[in-house]
Protein backbone atom coordinates (compact mmCIF):
# COMPACT_ATOMS: atom_id res chain seq x y z
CA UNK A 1 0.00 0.00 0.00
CA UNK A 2 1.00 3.24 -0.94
CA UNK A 3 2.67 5.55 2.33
CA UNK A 4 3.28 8.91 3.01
CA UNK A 5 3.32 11.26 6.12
CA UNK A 6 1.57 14.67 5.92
CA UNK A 7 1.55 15.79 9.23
CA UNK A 8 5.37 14.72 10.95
CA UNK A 9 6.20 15.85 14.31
CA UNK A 10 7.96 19.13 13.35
CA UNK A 11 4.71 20.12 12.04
CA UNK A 12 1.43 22.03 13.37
CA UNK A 13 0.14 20.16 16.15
CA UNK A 14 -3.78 21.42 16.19
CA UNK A 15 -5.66 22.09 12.57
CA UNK A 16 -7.70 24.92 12.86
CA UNK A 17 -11.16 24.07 11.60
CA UNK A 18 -13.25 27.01 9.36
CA UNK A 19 -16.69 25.63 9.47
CA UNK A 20 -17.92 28.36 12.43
CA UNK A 21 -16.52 31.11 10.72
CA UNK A 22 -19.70 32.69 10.33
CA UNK A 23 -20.59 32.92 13.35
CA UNK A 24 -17.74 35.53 14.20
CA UNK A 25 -18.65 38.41 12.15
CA UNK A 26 -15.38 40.55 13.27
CA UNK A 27 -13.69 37.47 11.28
CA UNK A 28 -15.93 37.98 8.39
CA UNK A 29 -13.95 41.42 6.71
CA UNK A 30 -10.93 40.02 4.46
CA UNK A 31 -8.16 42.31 6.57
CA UNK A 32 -9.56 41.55 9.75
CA UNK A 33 -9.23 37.26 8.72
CA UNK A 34 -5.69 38.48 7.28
CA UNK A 35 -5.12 39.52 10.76
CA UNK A 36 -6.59 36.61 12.51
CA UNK A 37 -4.94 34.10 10.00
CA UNK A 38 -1.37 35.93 10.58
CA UNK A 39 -1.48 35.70 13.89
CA UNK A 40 -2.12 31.82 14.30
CA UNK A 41 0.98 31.70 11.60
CA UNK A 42 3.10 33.18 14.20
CA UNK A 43 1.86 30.66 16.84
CA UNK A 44 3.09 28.19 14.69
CA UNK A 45 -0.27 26.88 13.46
CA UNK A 46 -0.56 27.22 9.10
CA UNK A 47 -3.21 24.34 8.50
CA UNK A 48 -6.71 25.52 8.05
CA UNK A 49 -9.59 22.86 7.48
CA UNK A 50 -12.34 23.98 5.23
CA UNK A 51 -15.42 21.93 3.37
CA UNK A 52 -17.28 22.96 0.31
CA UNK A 53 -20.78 22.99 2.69
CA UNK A 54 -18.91 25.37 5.45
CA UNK A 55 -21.73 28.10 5.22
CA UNK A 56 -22.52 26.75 1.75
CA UNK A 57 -18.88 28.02 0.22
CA UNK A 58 -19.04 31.51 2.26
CA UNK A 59 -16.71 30.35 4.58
CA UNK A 60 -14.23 29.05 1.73
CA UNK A 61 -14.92 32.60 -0.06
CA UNK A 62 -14.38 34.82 2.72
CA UNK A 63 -10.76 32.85 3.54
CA UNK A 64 -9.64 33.49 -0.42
CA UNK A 65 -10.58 36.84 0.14
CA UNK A 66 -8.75 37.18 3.29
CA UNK A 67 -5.39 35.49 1.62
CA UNK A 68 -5.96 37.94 -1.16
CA UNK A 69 -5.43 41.22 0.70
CA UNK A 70 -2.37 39.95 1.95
CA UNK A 71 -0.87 37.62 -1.00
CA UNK A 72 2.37 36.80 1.05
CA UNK A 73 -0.13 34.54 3.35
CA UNK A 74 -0.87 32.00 0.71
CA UNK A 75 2.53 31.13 0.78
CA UNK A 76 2.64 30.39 4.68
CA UNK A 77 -0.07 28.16 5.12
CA UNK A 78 -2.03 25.30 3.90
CA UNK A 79 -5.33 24.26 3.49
CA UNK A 80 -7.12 21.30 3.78
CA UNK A 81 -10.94 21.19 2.34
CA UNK A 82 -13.57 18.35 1.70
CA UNK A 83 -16.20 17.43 -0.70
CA UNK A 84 -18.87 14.96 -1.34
CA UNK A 85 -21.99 16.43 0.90
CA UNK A 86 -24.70 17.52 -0.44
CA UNK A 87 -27.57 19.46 2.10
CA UNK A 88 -31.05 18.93 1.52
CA UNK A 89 -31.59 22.94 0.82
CA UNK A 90 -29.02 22.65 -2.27
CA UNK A 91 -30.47 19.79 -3.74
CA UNK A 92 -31.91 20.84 -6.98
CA UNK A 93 -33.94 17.35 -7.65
CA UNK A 94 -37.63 17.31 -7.07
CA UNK A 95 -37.01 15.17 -3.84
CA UNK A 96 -34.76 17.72 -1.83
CA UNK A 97 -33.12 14.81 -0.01
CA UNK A 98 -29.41 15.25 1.84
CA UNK A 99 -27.02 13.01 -0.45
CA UNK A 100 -23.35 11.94 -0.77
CA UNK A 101 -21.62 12.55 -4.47
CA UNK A 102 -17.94 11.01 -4.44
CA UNK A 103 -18.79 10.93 -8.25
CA UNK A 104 -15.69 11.61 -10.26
CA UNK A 105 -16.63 14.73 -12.09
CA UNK A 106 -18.66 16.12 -9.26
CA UNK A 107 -15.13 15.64 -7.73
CA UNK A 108 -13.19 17.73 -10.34
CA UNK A 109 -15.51 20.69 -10.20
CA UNK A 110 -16.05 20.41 -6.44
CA UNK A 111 -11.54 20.90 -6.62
CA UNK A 112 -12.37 23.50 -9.29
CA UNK A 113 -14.59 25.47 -7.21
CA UNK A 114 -12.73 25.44 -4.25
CA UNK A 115 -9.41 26.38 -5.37
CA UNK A 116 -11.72 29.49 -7.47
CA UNK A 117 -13.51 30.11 -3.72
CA UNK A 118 -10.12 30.16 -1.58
CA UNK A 119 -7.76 31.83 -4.44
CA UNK A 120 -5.29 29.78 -3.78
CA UNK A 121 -3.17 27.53 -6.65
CA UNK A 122 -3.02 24.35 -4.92
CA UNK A 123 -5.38 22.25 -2.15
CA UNK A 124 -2.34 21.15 0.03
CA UNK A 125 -4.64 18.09 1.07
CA UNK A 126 -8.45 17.10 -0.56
CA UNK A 127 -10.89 14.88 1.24
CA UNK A 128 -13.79 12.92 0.53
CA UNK A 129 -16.41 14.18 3.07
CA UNK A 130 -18.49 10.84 3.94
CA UNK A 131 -18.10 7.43 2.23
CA UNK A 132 -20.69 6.90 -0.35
CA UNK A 133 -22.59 3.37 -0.88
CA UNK A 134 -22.69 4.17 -4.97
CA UNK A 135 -18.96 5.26 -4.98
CA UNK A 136 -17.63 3.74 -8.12
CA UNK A 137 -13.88 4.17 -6.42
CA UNK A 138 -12.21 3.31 -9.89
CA UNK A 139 -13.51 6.61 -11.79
CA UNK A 140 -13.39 8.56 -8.12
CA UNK A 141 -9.56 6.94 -8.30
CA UNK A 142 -8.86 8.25 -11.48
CA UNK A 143 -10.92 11.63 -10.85
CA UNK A 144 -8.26 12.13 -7.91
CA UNK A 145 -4.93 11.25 -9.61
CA UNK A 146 -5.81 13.48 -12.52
CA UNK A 147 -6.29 16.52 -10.02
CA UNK A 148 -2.93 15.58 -8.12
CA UNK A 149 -1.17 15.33 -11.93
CA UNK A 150 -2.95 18.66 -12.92
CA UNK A 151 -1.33 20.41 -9.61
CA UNK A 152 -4.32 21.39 -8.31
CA UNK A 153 -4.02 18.77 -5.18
CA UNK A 154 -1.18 18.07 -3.62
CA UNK A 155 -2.27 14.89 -1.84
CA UNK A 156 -5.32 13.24 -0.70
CA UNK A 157 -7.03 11.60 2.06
CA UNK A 158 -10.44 10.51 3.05
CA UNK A 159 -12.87 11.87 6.07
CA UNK A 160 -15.16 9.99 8.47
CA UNK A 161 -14.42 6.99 5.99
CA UNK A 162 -14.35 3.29 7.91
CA UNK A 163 -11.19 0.67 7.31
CA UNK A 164 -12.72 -1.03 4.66
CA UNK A 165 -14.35 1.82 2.74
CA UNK A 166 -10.95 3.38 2.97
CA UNK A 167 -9.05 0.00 1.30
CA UNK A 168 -11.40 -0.62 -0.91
CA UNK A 169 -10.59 2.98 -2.41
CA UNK A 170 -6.44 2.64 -1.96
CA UNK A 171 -7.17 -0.52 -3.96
CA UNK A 172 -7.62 1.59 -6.81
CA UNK A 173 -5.01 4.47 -6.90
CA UNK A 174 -1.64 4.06 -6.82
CA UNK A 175 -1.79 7.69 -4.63
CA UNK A 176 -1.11 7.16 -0.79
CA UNK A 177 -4.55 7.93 1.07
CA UNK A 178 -2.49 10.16 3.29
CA UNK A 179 -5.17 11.06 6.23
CA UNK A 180 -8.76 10.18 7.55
CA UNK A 181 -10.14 13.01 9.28
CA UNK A 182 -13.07 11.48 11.81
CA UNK A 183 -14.36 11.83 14.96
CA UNK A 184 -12.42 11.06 18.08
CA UNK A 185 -12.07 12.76 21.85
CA UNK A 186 -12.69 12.23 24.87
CA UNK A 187 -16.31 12.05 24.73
CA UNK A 188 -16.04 9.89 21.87
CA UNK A 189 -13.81 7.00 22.65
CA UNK A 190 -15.40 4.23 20.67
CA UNK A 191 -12.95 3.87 18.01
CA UNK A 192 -10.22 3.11 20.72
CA UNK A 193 -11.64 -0.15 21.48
CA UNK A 194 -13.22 -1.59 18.19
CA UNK A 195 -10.09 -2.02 16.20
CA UNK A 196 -10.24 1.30 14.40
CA UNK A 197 -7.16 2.91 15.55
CA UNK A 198 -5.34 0.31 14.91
CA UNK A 199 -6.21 0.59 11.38
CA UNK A 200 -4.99 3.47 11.29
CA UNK A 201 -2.06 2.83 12.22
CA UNK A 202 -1.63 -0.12 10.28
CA UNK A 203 -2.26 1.51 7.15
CA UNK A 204 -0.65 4.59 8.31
CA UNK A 205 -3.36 7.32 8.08
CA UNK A 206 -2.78 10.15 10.01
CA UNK A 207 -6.35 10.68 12.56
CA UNK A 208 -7.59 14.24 12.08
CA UNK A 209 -9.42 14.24 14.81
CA UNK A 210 -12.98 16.43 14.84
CA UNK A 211 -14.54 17.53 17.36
CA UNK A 212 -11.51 17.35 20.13
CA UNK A 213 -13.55 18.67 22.93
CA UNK A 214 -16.01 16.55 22.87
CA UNK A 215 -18.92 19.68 21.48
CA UNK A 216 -18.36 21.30 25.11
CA UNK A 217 -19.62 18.13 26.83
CA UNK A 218 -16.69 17.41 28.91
CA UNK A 219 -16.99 19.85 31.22
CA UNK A 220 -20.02 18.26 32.52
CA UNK A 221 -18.46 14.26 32.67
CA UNK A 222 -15.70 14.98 34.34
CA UNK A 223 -16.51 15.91 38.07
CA UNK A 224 -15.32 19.17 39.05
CA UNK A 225 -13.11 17.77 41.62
CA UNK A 226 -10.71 15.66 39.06
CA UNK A 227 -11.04 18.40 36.97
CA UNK A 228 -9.20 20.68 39.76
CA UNK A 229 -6.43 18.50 40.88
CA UNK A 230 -5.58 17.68 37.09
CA UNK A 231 -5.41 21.54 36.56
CA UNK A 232 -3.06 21.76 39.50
CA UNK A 233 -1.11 19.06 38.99
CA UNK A 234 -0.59 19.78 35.05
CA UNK A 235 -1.55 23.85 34.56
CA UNK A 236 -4.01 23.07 31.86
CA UNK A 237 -6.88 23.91 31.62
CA UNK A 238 -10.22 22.06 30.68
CA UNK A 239 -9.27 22.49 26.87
CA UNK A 240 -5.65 21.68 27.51
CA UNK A 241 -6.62 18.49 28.90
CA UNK A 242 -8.18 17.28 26.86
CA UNK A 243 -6.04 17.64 23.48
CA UNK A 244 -3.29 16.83 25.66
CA UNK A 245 -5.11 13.53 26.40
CA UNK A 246 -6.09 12.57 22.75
CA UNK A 247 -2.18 14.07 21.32
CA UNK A 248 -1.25 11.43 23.55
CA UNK A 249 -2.55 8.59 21.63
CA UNK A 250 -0.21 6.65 19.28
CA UNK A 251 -0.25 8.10 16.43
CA UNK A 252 -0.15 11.30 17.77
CA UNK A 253 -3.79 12.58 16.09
CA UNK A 254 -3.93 15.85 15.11
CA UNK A 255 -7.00 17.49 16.50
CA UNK A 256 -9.04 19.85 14.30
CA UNK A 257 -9.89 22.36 16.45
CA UNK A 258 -13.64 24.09 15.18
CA UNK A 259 -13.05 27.26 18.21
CA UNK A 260 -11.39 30.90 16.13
CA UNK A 261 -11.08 32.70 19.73
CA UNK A 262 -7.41 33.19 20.60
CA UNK A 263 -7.63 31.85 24.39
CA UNK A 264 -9.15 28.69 23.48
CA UNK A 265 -6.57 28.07 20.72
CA UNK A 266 -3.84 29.34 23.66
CA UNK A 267 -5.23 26.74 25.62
CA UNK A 268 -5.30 23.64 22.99
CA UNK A 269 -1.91 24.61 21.97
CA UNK A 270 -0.34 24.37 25.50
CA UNK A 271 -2.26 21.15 25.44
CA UNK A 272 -0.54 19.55 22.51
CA UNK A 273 2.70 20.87 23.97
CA UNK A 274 2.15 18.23 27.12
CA UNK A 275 2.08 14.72 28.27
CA UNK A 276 -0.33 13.60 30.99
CA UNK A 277 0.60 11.23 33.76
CA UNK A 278 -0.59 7.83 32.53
CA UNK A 279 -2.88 7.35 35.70
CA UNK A 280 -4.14 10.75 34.78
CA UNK A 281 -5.14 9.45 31.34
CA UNK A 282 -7.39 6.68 32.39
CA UNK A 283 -8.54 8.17 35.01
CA UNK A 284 -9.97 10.89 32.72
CA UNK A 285 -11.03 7.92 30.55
CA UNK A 286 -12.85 6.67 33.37
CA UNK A 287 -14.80 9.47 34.40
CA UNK A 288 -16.27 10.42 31.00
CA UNK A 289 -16.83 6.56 30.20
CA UNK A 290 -18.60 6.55 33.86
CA UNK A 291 -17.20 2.90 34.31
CA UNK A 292 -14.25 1.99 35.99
CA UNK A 293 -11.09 0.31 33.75
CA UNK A 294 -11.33 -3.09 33.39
């Protein structure tokens, strides 16, 4: 199978996830996102996650417009995006229905649009956005290797995509499927025990991991009192601890982290920047799985 590594260790180690940008209208005015964007560069974070449905493009538009008043940025970073989703309210067909499309040419203009949308020259890193039952992964295959040929992508990966769904489309391409972007925190600890990070690892996918913290549910599983001595004992806080819990993985997932405010990136980043004690890890596992470890 083919291998590559997008993400090594001298590399970002959060992804900083567009899809709210919307909802932070001070963000929304291109100098004011130059601003924004430049400042995460110098806190050594340049890999921004976008997705065709993001605010139906507007958040992809708003970043090219953004990297367009200041040109040098495009340079500096890189930019991840997704396609295949289609929302009920843009489906054209009589039965308004939410779909998948990881068709081949709704692929190639999906890459078209985006790169037109973010005004950049290249996708560092294009994703299929869910798996899709009528995939026919030969034409997606060849869909994909033309855009990486063309220069428009520079590599590709696959999001929220199970191990075999992922195989069965490496079986056709000869490109390494370099990343699987799915969900995975401490709220959401499933895949930790069913096999599926081991697959990962097998097959050497990097996790991007959505949804770190857990959509702001930790706070309430993990009793206050834990929550206090593991601040004490580590100086993180609740955000901290918990990418510094799933960082800690093997692997090392990168978490995707959907939160623009500057303190909670602050926080995340010292979070990547730590280990926990072991003890500390399970017993963090513990209290949001509410059972004790076997």
């Amino acid at each position: 199978m083919p291998t590559s590594t997008p993400f090594p260790a001298s590399e970002p180690p959060l992804i900083l996830g567009m899809m709210r940008l919307l909802d932070h209208p001070d963000l929304c005015q291109p100098q004011a996102l130059a601003r924004w964007i430049r400042a995460r560069i110098d806190e050594g974070l340049s890999v921004f996650d976008h997705a065709d449905i993001y605010g139906d493009g507007q958040c992809e538009r708003i970043f090219g417009e953004a990297l367009a008043s200041d040109p040098g940025l495009q340079r500096e970073i890189r930019v991840i995006t997704k396609a295949g989703i289609v929302p009920a309210h843009l489906d054209a067909s009589r039965w308004g229905t939410k779909h998948y499309r990881a068709e081949a040419h709704y692929l190639t203009d999906a890459i078209d649009s985006a790169l037109s949308r973010l005004q950049v020259e290249q996708i560092d890193t294009f994703l299929i956005h869910r798996p899709d039952p009528l995939m026919a992964a030969d034409r997606v295959a060849q869909a994909l290797e033309r855009a990486v040929a063309a220069g428009k992508v520079r590599q590709i990966g696959v999001s929220n995509f199970l191990p075999d769904q992922w195989r069965w489309l490496q079986r056709h391409t000869n490109l390494p499927l370099i990343c699987n972007q799915c969900e995975l925190s401490l709220a959401h600890t499933a895949p930790l025990f069913d096999g599926t990070l081991e697959a990962h690892l097998a097959d050497n996918l990097r996790w991007l991991a959505w949804s770190p913290l857990g959509g702001g549910a930790l706070g309430q599983a993990i009793p206050d009192t834990l929550m206090k001595a593991a601040g004490q004992e580590t100086g993180l806080c609740e955000t901290g601890l918990a990418i510094a819990w799933l960082r800690q993985l093997p692997g090392r997932p990168v978490p995707v982290l959907g939160s623009l405010r500057a303190a909670r990136i602050q926080g995340a980043l010292e979070g990547a920047r730590k280990d926990l004690p072991r003890p500390l890890w399970y017993a963090l596992l513990e209290a949001v799985r509410d059972q004790a470890v076997p």
